[in-house]
C-alpha atoms as a PDB file:
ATOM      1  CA  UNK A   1     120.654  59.317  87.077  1.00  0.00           C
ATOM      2  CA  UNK A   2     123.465  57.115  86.378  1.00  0.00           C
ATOM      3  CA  UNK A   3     124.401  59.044  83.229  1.00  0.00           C
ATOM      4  CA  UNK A   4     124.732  62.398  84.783  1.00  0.00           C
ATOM      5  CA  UNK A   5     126.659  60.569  87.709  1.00  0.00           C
ATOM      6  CA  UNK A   6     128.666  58.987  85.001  1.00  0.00           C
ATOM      7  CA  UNK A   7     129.744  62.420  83.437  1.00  0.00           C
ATOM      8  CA  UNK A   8     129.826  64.319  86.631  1.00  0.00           C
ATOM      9  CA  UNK A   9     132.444  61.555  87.733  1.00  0.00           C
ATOM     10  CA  UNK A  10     134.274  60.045  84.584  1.00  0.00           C
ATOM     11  CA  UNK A  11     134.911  62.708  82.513  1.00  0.00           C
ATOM     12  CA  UNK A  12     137.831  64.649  84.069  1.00  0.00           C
ATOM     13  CA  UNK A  13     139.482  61.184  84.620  1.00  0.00           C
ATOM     14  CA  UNK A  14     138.728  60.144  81.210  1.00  0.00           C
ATOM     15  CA  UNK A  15     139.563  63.373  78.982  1.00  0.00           C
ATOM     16  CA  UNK A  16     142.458  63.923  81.224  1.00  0.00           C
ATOM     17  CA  UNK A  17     143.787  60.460  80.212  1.00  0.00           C
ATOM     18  CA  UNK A  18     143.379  60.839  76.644  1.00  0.00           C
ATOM     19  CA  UNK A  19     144.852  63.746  76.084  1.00  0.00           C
ATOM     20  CA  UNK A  20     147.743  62.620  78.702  1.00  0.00           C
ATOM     21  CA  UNK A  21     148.337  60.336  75.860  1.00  0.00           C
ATOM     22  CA  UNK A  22     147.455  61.808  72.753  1.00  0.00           C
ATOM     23  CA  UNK A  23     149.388  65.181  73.498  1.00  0.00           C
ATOM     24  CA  UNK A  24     151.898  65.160  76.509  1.00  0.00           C
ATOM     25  CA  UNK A  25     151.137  64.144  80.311  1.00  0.00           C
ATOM     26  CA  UNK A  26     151.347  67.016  81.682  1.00  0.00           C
ATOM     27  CA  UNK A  27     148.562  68.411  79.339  1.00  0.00           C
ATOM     28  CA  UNK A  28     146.340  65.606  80.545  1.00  0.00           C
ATOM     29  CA  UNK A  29     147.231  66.429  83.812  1.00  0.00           C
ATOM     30  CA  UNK A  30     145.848  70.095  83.723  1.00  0.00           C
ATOM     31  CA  UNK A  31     143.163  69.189  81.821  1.00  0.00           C
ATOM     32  CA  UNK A  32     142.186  66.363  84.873  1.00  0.00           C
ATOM     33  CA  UNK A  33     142.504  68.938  87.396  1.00  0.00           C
ATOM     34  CA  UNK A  34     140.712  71.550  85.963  1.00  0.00           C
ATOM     35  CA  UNK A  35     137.974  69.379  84.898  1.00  0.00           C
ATOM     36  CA  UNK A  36     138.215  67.471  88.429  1.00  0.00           C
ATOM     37  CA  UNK A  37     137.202  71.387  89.792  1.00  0.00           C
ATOM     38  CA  UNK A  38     134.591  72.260  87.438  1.00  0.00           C
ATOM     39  CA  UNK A  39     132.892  68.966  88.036  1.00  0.00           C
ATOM     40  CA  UNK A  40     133.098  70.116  91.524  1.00  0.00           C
ATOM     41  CA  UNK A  41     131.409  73.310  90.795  1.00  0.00           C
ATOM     42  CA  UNK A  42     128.850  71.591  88.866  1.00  0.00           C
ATOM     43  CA  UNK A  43     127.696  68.817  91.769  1.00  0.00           C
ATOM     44  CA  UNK A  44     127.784  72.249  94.194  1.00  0.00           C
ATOM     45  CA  UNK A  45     125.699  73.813  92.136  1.00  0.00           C
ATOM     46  CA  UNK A  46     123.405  70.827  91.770  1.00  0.00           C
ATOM     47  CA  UNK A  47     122.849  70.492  95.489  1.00  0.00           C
ATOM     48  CA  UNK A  48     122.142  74.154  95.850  1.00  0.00           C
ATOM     49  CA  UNK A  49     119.464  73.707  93.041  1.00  0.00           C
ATOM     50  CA  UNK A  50     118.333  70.735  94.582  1.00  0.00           C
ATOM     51  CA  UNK A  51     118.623  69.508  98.076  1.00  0.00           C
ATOM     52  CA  UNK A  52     116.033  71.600 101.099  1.00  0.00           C
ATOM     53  CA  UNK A  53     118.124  74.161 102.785  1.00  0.00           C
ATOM     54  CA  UNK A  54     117.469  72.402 105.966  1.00  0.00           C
ATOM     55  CA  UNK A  55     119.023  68.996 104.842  1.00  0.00           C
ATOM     56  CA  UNK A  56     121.956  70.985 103.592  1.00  0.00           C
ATOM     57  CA  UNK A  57     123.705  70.526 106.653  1.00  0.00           C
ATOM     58  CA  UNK A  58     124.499  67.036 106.043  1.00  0.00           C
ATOM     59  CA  UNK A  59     127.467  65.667 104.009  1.00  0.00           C
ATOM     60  CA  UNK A  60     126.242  64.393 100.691  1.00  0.00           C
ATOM     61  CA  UNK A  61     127.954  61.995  98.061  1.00  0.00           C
ATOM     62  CA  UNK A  62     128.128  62.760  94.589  1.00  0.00           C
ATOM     63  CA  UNK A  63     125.803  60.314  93.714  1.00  0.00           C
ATOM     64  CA  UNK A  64     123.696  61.294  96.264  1.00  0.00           C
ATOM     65  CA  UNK A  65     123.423  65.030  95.075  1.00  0.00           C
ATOM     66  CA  UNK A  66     122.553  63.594  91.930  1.00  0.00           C
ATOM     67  CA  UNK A  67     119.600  61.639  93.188  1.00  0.00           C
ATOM     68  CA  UNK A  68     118.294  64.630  94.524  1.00  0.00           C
ATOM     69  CA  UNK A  69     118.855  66.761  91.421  1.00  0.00           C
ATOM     70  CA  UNK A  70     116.678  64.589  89.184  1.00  0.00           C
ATOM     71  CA  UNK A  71     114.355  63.925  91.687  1.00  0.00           C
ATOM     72  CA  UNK A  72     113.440  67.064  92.237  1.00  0.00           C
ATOM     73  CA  UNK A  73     113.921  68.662  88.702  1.00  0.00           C
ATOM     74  CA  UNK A  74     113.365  65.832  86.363  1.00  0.00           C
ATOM     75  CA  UNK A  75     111.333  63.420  87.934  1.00  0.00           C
ATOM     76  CA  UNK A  76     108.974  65.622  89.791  1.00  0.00           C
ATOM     77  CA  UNK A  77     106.339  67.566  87.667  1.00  0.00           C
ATOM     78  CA  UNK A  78     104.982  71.056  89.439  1.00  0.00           C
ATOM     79  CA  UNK A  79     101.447  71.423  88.147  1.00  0.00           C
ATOM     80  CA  UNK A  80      99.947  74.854  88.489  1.00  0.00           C
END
């Protein structure tokens, strides 16, 4: 849980940063926003996958979402 949190959170901030200073800032700065939104794409997508429509009403945190996503899909074995 705390590594998909991690890289759900981190990454756009961290990649964003490097190449702010490897290549030119404003390079890192598109890359952080762009990254910022497809994280947020990903954790929507997660709580679609994841969380009971009727609980959907509620405002979820990010690490929230992600409690639910591998409870429910990684944690939780269906048996048939």
């Amino acid at each position: 849980m705390i590594v998909v949190y991690t890289a759900i959170s981190f990454t756009p901030l961290l990649l964003g940063s490097w190449l702010g200073y490897t290549y030119n800032v404003w390079i890192g700065i598109a890359f952080f926003l762009f990254l910022t939104l497809v994280s947020g794409i990903v954790s929507s997508k997660m709580r679609i996958a994841s969380i009971p429509l009727v609980q959907r009403e509620m405002n979820y945190s990010t690490l929230a979402i992600v409690k639910w996503y591998v409870a429910k899909n990684i944690c939780f074995e269906e048996r048939s």
